[in-house]
Protein backbone atom coordinates (compact mmCIF):
# COMPACT_ATOMS: atom_id res chain seq x y z
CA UNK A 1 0.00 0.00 0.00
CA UNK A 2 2.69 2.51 0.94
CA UNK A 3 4.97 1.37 -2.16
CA UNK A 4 0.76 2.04 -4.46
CA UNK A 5 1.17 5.99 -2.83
CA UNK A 6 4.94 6.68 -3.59
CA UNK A 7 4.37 5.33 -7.50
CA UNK A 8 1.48 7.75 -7.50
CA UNK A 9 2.77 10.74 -6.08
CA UNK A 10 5.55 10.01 -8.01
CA UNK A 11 3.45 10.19 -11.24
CA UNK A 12 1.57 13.22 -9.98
CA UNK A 13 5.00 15.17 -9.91
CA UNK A 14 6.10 13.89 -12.99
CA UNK A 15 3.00 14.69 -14.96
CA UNK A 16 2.92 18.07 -13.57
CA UNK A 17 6.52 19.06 -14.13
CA UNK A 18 5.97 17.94 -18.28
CA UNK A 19 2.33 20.11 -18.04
CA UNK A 20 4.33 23.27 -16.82
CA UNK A 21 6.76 22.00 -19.54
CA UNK A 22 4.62 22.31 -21.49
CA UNK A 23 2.64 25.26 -20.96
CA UNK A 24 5.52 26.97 -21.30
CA UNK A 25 6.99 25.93 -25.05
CA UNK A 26 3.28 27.15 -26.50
CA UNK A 27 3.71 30.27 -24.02
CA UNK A 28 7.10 30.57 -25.68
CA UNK A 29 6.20 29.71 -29.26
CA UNK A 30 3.02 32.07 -29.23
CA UNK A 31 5.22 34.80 -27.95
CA UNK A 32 7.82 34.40 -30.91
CA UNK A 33 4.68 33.99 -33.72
CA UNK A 34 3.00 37.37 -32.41
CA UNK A 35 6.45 39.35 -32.80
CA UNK A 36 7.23 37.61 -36.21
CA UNK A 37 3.61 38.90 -37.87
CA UNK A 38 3.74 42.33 -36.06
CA UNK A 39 1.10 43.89 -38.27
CA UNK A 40 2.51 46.87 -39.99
CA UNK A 41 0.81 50.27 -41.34
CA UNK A 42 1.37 49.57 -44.70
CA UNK A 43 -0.07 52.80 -45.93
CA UNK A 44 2.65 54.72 -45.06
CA UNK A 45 5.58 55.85 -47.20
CA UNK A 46 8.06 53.58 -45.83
CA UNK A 47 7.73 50.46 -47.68
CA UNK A 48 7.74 47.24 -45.31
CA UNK A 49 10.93 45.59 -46.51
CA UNK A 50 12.64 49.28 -45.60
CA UNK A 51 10.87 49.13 -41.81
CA UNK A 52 12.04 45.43 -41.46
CA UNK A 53 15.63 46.34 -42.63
CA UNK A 54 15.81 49.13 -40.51
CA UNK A 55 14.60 47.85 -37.21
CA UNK A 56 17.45 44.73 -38.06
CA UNK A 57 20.34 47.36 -38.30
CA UNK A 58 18.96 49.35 -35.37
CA UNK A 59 18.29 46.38 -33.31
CA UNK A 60 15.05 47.43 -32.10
CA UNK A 61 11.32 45.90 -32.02
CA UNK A 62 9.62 49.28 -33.08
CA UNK A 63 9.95 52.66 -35.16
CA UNK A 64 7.98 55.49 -34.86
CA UNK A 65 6.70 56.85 -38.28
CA UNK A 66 6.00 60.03 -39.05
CA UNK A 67 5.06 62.00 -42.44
CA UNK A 68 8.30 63.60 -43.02
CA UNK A 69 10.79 61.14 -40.83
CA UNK A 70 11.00 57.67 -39.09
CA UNK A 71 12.66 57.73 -35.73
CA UNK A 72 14.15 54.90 -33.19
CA UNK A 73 14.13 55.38 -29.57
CA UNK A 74 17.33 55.43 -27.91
CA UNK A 75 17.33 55.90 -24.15
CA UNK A 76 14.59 58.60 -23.80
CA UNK A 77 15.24 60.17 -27.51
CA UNK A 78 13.42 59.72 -30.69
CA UNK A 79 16.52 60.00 -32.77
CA UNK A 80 15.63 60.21 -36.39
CA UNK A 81 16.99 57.59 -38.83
CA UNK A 82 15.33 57.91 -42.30
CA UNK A 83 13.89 61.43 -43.96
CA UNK A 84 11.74 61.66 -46.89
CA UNK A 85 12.75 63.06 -49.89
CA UNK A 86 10.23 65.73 -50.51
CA UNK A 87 9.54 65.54 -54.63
């Protein structure tokens, strides 16, 4: 009887430790789908392949786009990266 209630608890613990597991790898792999299909504003005058480029150089998971210039924040600063050409 004793041995019945160690093989069970034993089970309980395992079968919780591969839920959290698991829990956590769709946490994890929902997490890493939303950032891959941010949606972007595609009516602006920054084509996407340009925003994509320059959030890879500038390492960063956001721009702010403006009419005239797109800017990436850098400690508290909007510094601007990109002007338009007016024409």
């Amino acid at each position: 009887m004793r041995n019945g209630k160690k093989t069970a608890r034993w089970f309980l613990y395992a079968a919780l430790c591969v839920g959290t597991a698991g829990v956590s790898l769709m946490g994890y792999h929902q997490v890493k789908q939303v950032r891959s299909e941010k949606t972007l504003d595609l009516t602006t005058w920054v084509p996407k392949e340009r925003i994509v480029r320059l959030m890879q150089f500038h390492g960063t998971d956001g721009l702010k786009v403006t009419q005239d210039e797109v800017f990436i924040l850098r400690g508290s600063r909007w510094v601007p990266v990109l002007k338009r050409r007016s024409g």
